[in-house]
PDB file of N, CA and C in Angstrom:
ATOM      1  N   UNK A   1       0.829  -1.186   0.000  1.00  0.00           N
ATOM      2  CA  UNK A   1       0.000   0.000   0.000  1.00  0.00           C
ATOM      3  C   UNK A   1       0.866   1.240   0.000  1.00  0.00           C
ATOM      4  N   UNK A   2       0.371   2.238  -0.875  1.00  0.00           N
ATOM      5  CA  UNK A   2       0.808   3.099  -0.762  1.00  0.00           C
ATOM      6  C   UNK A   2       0.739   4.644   0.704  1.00  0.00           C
ATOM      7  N   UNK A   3       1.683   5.485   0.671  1.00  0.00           N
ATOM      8  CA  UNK A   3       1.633   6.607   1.666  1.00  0.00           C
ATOM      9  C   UNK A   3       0.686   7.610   1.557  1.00  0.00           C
ATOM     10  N   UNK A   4      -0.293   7.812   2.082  1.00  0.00           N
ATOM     11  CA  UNK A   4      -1.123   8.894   2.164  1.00  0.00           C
ATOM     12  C   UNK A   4      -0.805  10.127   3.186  1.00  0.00           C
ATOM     13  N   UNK A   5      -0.792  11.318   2.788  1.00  0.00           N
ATOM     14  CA  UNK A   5      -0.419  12.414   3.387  1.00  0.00           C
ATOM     15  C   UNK A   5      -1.448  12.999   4.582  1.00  0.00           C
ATOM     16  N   UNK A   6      -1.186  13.507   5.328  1.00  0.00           N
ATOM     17  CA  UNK A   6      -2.515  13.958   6.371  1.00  0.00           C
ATOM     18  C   UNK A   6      -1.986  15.213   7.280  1.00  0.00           C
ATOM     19  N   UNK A   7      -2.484  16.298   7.049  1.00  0.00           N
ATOM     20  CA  UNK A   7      -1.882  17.316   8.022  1.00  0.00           C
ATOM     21  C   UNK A   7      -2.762  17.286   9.611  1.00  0.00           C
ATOM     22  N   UNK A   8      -2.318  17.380  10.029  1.00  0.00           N
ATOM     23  CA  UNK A   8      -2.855  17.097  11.924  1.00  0.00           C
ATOM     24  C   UNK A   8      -2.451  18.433  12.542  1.00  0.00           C
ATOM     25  N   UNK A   9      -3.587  19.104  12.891  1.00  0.00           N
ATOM     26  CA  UNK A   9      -3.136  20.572  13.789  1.00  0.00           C
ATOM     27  C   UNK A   9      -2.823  19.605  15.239  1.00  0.00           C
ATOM     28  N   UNK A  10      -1.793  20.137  15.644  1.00  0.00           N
ATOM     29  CA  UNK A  10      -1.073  20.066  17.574  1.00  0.00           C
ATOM     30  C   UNK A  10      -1.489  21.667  17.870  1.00  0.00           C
ATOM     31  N   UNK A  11      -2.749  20.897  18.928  1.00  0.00           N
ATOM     32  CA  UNK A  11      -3.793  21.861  19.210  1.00  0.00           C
ATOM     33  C   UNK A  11      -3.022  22.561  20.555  1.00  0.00           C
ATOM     34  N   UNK A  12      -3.319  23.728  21.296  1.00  0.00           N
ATOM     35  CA  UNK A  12      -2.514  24.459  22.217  1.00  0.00           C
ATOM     36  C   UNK A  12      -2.867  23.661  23.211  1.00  0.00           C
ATOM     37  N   UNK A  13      -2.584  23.574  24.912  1.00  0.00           N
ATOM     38  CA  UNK A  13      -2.965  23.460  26.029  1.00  0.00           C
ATOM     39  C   UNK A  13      -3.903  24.026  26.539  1.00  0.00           C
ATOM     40  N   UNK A  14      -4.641  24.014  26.937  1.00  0.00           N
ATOM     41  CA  UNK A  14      -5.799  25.116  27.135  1.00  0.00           C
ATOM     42  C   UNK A  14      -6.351  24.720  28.444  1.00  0.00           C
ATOM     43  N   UNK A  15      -6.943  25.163  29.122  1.00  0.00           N
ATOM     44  CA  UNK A  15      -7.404  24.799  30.315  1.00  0.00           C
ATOM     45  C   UNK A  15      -8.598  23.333  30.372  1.00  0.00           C
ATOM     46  N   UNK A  16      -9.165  24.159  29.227  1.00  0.00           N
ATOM     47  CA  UNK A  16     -10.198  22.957  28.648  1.00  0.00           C
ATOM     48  C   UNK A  16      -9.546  21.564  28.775  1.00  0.00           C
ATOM     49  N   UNK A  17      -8.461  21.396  28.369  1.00  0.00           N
ATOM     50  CA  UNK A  17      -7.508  20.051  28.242  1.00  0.00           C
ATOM     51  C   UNK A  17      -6.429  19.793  29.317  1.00  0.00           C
ATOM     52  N   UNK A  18      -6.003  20.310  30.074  1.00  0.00           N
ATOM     53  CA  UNK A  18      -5.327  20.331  31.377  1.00  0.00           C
ATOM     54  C   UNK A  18      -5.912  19.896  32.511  1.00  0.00           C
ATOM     55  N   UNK A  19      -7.271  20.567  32.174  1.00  0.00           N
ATOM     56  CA  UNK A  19      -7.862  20.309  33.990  1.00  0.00           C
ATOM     57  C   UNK A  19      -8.071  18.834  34.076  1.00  0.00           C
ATOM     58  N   UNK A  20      -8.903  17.950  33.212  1.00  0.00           N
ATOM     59  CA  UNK A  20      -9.401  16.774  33.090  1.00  0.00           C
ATOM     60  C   UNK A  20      -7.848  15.986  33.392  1.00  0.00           C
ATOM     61  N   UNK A  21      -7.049  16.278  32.559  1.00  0.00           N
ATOM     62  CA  UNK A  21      -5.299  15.670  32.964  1.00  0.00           C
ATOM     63  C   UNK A  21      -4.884  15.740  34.240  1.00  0.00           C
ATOM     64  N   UNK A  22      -4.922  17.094  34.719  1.00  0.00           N
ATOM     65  CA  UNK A  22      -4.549  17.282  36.189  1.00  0.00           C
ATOM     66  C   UNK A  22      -5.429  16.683  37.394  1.00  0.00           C
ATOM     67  N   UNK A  23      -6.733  16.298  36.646  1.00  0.00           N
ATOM     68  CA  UNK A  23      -7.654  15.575  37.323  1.00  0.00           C
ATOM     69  C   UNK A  23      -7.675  14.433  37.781  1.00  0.00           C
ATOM     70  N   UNK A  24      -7.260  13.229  36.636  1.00  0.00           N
ATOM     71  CA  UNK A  24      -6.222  11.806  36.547  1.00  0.00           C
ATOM     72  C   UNK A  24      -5.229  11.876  37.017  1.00  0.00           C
ATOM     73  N   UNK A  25      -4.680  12.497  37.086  1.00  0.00           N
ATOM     74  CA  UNK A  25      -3.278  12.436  38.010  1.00  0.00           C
ATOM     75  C   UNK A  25      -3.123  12.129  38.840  1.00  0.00           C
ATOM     76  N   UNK A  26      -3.901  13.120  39.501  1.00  0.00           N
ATOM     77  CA  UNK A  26      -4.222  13.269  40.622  1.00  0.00           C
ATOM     78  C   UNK A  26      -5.073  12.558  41.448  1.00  0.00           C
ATOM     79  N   UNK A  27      -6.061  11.678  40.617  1.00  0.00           N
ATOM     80  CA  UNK A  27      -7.167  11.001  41.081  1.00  0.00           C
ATOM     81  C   UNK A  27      -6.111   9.245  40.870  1.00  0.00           C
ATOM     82  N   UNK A  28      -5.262   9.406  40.127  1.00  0.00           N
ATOM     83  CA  UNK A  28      -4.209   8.078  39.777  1.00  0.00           C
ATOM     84  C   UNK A  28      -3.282   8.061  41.024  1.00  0.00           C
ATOM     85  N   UNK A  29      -3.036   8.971  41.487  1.00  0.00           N
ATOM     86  CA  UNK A  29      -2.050   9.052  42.517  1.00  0.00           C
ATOM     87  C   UNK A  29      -2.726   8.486  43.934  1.00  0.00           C
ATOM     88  N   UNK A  30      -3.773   9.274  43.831  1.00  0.00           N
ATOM     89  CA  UNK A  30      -4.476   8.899  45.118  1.00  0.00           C
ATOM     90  C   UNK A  30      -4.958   7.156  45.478  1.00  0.00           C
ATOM     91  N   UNK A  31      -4.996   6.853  43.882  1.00  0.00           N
ATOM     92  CA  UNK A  31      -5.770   5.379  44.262  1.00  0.00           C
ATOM     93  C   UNK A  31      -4.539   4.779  44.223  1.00  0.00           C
ATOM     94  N   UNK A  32      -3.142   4.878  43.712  1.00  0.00           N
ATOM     95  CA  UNK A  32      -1.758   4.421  44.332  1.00  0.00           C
ATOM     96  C   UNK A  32      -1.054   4.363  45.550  1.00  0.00           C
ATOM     97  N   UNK A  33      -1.911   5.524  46.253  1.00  0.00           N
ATOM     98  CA  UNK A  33      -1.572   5.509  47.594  1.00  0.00           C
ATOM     99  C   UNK A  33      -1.947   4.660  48.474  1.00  0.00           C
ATOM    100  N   UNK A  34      -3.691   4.468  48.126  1.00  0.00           N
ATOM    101  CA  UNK A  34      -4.739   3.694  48.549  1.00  0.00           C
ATOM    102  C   UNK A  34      -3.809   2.089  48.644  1.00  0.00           C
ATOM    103  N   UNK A  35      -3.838   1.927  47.000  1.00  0.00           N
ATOM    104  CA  UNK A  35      -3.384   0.267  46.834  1.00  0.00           C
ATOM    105  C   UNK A  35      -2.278   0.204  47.204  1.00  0.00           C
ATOM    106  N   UNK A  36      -1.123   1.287  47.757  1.00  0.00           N
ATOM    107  CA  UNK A  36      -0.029   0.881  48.381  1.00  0.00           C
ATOM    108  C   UNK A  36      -0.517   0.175  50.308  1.00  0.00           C
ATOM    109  N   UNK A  37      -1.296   1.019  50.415  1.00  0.00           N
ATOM    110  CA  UNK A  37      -1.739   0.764  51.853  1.00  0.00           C
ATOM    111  C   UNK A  37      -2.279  -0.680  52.325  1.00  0.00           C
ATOM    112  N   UNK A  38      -3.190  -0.862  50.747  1.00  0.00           N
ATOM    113  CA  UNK A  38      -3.682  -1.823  51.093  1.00  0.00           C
ATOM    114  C   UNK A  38      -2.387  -3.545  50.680  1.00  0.00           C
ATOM    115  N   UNK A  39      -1.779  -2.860  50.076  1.00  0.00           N
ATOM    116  CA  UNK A  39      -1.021  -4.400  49.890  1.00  0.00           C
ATOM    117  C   UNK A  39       0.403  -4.351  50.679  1.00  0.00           C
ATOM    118  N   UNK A  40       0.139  -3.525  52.164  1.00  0.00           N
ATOM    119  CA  UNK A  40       0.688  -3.996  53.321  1.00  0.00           C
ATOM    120  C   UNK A  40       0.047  -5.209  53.994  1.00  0.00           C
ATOM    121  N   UNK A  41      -1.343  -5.345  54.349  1.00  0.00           N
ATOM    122  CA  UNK A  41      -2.020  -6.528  54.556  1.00  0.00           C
ATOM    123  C   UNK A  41      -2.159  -7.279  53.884  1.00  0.00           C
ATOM    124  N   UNK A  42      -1.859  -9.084  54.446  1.00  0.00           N
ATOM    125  CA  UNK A  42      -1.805  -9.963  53.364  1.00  0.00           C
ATOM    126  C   UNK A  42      -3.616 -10.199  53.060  1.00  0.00           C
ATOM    127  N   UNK A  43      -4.362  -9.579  53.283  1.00  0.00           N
ATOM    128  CA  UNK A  43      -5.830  -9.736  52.501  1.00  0.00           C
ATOM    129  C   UNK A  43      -5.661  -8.675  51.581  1.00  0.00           C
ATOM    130  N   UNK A  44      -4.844  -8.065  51.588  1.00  0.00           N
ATOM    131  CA  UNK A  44      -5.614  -6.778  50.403  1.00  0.00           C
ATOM    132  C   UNK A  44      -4.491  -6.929  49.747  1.00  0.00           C
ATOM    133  N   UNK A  45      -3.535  -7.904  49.175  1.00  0.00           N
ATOM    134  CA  UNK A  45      -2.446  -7.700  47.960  1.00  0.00           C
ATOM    135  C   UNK A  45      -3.000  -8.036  46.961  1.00  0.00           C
ATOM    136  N   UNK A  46      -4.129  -8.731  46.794  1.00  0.00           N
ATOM    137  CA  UNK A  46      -4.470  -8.939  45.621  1.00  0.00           C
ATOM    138  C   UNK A  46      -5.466  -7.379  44.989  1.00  0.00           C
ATOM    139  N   UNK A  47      -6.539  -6.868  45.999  1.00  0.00           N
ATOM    140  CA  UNK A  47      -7.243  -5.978  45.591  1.00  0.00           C
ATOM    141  C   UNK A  47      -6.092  -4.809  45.304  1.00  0.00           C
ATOM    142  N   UNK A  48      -5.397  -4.745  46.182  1.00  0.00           N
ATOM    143  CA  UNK A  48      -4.184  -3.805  46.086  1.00  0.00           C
ATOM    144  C   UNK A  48      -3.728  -3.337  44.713  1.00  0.00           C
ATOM    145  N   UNK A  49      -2.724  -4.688  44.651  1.00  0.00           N
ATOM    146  CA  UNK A  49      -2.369  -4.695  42.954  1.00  0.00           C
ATOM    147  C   UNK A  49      -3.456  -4.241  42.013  1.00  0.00           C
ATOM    148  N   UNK A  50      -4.980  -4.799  42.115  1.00  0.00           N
ATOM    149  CA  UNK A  50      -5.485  -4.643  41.035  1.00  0.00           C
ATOM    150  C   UNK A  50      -6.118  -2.511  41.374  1.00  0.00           C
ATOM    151  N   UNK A  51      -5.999  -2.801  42.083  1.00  0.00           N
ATOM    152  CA  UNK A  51      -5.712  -0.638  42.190  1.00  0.00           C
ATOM    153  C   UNK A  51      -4.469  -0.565  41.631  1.00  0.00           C
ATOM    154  N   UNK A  52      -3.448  -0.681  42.014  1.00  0.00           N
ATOM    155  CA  UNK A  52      -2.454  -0.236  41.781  1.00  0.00           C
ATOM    156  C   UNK A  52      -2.294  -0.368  40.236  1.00  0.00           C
ATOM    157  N   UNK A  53      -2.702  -1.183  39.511  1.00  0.00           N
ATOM    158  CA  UNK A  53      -2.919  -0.943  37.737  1.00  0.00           C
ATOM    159  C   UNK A  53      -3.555  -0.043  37.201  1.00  0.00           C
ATOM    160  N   UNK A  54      -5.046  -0.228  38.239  1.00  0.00           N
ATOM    161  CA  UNK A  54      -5.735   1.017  37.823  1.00  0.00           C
ATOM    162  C   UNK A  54      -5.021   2.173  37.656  1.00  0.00           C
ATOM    163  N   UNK A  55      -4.624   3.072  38.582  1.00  0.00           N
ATOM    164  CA  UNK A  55      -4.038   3.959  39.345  1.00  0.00           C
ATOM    165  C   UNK A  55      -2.668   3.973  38.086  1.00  0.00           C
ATOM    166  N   UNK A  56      -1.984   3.052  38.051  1.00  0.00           N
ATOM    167  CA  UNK A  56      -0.750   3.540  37.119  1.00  0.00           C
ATOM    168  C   UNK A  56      -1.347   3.397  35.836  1.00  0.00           C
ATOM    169  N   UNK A  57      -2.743   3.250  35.043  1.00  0.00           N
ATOM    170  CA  UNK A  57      -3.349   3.459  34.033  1.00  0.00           C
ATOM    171  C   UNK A  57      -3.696   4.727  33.718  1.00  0.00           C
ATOM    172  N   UNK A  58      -4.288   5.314  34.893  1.00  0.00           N
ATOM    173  CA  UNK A  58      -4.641   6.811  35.365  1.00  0.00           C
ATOM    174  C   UNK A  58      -3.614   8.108  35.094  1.00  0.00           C
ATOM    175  N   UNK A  59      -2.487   7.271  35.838  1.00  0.00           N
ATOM    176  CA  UNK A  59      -1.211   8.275  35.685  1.00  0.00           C
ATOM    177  C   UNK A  59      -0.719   8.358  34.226  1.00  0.00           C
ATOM    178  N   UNK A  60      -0.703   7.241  33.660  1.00  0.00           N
ATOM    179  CA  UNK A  60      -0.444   7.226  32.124  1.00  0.00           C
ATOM    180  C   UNK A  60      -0.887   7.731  31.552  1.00  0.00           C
ATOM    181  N   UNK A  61      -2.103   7.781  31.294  1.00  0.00           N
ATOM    182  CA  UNK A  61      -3.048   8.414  30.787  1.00  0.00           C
ATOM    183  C   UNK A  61      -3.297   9.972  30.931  1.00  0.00           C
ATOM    184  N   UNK A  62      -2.760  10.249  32.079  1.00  0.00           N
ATOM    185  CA  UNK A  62      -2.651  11.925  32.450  1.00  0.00           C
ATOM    186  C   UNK A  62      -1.491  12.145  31.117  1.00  0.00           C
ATOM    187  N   UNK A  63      -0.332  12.073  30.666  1.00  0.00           N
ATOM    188  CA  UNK A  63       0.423  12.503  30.257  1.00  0.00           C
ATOM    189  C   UNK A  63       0.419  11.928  29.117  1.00  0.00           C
ATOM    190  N   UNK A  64      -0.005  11.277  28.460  1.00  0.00           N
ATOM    191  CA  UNK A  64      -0.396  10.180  26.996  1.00  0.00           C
ATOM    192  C   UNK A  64      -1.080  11.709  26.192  1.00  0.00           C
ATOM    193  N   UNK A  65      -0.565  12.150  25.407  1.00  0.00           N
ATOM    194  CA  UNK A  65      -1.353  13.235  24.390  1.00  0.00           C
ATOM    195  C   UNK A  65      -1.215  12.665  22.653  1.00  0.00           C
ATOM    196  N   UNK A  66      -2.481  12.950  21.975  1.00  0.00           N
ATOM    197  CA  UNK A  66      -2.250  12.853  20.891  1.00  0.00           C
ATOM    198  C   UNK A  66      -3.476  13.845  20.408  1.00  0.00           C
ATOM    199  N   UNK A  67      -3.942  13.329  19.178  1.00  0.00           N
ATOM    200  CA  UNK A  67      -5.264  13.998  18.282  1.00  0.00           C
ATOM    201  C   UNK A  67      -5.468  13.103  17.185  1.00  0.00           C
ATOM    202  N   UNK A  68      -6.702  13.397  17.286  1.00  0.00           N
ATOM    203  CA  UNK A  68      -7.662  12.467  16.125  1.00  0.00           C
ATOM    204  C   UNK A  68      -7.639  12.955  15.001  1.00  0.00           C
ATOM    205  N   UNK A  69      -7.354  12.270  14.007  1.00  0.00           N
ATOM    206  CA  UNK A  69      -7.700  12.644  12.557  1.00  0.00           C
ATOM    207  C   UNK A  69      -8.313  11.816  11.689  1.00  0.00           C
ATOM    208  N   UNK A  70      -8.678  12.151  10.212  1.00  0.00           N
ATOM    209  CA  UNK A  70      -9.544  11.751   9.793  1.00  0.00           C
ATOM    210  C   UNK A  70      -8.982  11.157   8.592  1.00  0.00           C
ATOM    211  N   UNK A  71      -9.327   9.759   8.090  1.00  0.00           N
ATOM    212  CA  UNK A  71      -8.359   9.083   7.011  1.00  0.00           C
ATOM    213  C   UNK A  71      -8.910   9.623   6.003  1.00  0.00           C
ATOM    214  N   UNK A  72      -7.918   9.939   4.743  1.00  0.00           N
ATOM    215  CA  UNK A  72      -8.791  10.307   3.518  1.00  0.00           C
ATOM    216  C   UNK A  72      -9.255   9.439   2.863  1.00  0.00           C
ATOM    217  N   UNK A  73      -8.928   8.090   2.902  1.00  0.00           N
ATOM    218  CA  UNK A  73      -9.665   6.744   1.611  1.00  0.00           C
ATOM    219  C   UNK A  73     -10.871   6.687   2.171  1.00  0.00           C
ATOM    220  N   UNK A  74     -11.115   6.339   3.729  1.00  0.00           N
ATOM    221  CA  UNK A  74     -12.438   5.734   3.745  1.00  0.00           C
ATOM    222  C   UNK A  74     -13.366   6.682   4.650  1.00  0.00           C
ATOM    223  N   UNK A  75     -12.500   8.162   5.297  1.00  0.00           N
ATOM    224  CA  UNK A  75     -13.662   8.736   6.078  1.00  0.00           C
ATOM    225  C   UNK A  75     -13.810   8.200   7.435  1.00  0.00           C
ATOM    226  N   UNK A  76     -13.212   7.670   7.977  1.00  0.00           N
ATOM    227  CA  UNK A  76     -13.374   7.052   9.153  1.00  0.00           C
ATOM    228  C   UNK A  76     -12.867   7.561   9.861  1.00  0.00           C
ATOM    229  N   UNK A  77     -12.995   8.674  11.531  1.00  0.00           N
ATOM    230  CA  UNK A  77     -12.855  10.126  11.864  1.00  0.00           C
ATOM    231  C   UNK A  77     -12.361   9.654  13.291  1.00  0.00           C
ATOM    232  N   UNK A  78     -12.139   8.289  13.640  1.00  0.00           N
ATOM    233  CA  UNK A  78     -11.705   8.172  15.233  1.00  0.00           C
ATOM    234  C   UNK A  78     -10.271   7.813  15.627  1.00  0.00           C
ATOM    235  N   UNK A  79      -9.164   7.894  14.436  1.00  0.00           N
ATOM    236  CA  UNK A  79      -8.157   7.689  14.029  1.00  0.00           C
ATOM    237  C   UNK A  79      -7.719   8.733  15.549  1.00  0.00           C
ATOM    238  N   UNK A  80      -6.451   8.040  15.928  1.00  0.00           N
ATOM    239  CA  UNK A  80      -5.438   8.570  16.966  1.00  0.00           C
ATOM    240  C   UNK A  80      -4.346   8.610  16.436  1.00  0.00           C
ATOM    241  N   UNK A  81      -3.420   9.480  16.843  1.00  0.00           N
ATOM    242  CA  UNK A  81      -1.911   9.676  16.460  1.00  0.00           C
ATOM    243  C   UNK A  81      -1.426  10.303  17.905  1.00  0.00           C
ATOM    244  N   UNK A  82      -0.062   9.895  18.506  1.00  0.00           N
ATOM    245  CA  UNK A  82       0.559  10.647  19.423  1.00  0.00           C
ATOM    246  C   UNK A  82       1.406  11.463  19.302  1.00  0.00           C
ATOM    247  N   UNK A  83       1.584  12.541  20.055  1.00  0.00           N
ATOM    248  CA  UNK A  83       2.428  13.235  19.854  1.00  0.00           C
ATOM    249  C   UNK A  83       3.991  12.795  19.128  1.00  0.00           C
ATOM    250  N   UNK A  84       4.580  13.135  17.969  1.00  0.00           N
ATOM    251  CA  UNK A  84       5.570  12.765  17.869  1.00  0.00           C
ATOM    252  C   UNK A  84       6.004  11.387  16.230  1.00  0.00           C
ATOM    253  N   UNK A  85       4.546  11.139  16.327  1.00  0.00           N
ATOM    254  CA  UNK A  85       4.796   9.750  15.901  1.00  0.00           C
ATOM    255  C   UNK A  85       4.518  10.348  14.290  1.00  0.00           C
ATOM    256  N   UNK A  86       5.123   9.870  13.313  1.00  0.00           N
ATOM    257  CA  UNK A  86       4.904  10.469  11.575  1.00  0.00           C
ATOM    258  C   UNK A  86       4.523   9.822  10.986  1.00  0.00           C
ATOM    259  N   UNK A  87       3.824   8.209  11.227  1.00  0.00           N
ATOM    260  CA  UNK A  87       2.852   7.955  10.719  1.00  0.00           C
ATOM    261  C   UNK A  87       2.167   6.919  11.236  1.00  0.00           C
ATOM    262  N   UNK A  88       0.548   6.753  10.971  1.00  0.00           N
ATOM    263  CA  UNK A  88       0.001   5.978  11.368  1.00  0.00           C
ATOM    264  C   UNK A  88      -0.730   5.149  10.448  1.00  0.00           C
ATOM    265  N   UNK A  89      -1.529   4.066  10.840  1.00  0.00           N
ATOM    266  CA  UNK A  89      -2.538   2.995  10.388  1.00  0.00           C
ATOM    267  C   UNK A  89      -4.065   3.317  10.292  1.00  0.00           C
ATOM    268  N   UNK A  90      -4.314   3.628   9.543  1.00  0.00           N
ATOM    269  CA  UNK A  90      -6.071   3.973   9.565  1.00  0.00           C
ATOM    270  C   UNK A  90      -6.876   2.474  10.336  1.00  0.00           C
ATOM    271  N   UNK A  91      -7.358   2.604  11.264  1.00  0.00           N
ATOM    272  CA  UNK A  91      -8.049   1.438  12.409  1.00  0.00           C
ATOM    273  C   UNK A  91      -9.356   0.920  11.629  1.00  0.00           C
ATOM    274  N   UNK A  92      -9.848   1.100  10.410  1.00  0.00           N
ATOM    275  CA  UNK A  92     -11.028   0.806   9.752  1.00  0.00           C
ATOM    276  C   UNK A  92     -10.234  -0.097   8.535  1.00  0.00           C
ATOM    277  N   UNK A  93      -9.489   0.784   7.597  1.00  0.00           N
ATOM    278  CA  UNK A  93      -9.349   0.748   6.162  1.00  0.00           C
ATOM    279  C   UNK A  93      -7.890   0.001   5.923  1.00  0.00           C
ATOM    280  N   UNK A  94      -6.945   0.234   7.685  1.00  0.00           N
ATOM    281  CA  UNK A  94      -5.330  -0.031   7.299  1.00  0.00           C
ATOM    282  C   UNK A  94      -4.759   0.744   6.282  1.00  0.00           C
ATOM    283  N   UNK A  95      -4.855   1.513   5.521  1.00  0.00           N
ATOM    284  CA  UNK A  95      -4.100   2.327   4.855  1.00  0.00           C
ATOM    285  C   UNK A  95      -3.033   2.833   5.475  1.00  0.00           C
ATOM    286  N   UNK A  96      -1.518   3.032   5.233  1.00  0.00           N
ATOM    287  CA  UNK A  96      -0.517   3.677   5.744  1.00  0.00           C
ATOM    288  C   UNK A  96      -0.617   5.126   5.717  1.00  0.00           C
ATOM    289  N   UNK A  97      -0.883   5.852   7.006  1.00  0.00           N
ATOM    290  CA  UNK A  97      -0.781   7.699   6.056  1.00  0.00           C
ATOM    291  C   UNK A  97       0.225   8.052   7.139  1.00  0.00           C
ATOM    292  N   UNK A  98       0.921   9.045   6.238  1.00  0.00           N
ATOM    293  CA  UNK A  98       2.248   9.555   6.560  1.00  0.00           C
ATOM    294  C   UNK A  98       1.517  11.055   7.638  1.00  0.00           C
ATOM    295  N   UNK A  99       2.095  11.239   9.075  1.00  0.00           N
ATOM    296  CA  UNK A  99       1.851  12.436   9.904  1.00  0.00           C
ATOM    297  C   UNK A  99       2.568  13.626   9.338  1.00  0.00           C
ATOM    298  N   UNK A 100       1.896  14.678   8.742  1.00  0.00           N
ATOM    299  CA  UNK A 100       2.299  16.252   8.833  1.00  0.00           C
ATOM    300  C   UNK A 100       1.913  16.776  10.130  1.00  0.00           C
ATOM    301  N   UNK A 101       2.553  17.226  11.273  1.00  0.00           N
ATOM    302  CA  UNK A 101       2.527  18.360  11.958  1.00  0.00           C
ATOM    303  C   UNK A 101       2.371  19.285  11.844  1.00  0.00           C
ATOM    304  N   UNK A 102       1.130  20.563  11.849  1.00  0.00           N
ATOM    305  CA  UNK A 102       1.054  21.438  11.717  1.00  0.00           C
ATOM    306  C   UNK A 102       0.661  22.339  13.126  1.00  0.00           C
ATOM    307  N   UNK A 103       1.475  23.627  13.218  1.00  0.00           N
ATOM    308  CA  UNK A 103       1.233  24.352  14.317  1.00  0.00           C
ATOM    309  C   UNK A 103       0.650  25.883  14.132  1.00  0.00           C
ATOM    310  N   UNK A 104      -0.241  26.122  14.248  1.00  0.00           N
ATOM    311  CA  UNK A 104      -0.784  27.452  14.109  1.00  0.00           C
ATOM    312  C   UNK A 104      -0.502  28.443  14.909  1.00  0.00           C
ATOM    313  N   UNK A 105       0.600  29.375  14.347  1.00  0.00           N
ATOM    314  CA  UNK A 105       0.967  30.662  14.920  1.00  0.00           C
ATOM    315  C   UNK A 105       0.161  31.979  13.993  1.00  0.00           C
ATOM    316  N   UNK A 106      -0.505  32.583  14.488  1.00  0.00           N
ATOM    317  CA  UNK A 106      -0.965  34.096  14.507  1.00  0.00           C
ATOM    318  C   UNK A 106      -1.579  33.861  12.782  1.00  0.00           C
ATOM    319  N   UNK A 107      -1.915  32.628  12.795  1.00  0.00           N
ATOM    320  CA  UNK A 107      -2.949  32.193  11.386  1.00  0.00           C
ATOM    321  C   UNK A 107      -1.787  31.903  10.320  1.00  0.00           C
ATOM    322  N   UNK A 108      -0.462  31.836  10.479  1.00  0.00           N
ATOM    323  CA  UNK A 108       0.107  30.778   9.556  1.00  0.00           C
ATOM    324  C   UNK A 108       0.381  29.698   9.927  1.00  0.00           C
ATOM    325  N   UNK A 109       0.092  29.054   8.867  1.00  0.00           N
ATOM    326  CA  UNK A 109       0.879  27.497   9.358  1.00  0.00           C
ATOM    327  C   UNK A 109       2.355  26.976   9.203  1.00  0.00           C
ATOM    328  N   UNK A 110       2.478  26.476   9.954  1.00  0.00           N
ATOM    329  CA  UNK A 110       4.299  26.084  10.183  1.00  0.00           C
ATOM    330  C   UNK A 110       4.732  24.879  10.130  1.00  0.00           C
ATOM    331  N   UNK A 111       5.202  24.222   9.571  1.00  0.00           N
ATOM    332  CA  UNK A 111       5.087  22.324   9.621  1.00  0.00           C
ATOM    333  C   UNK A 111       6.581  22.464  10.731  1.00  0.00           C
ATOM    334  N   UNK A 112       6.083  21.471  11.413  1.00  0.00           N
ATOM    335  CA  UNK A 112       6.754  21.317  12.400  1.00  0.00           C
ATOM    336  C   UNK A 112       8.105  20.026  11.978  1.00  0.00           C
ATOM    337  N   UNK A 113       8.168  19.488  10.717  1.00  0.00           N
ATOM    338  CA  UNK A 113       8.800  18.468  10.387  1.00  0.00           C
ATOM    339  C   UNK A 113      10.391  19.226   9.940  1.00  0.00           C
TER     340      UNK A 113
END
């Protein structure tokens, strides 16, 4: 298969998108604390651990950033890419499309490549 091109805006930080992050974090940390406590007692190592996945899922997930884009062959709009990564797999169609970075300063665009 061939490379398909795709420009992807890397959208700013905004509060809108921080708070919910700082929210997991924080809510990941806490249930790490929890499942540390609890898998001091030998009844709670098992519930423990299974917090303690939770909880380091949470934390991951606080700092995991990407954006959705949209494949051009088939239209299929729930496509993820992470920060960083230059190309991905369309999750419907498999098509290979190559990541453009684009960053919007003061209404030009800037490829970040």
């Amino acid at each position: 298969m061939d490379f398909v091109r795709v420009e992807v805006e890397r959208r700013r930080m905004t509060p809108k998108r921080w708070i919910p992050r700082l929210f997991m974090f924080f809510s990941g940390f806490v249930l790490l604390l929890i499942s540390l406590i609890l898998m001091i007692t030998i009844i709670g190592i098992l519930p423990g651990l299974g917090l303690g996945s939770l909880s380091v899922f949470l934390i991951f997930g606080a700092f995991f950033g990407g954006e959705r884009f949209e494949c051009p062959r088939c239209g299929f709009k729930n496509n993820f890419v992470t920060y960083g990564k230059h190309n991905e797999t369309c999750r419907k169609c498999k098509q290979n499309i190559a990541i453009d970075w684009i960053k919007y300063n003061k209404g030009e665009k800037v490829n970040l490549n």
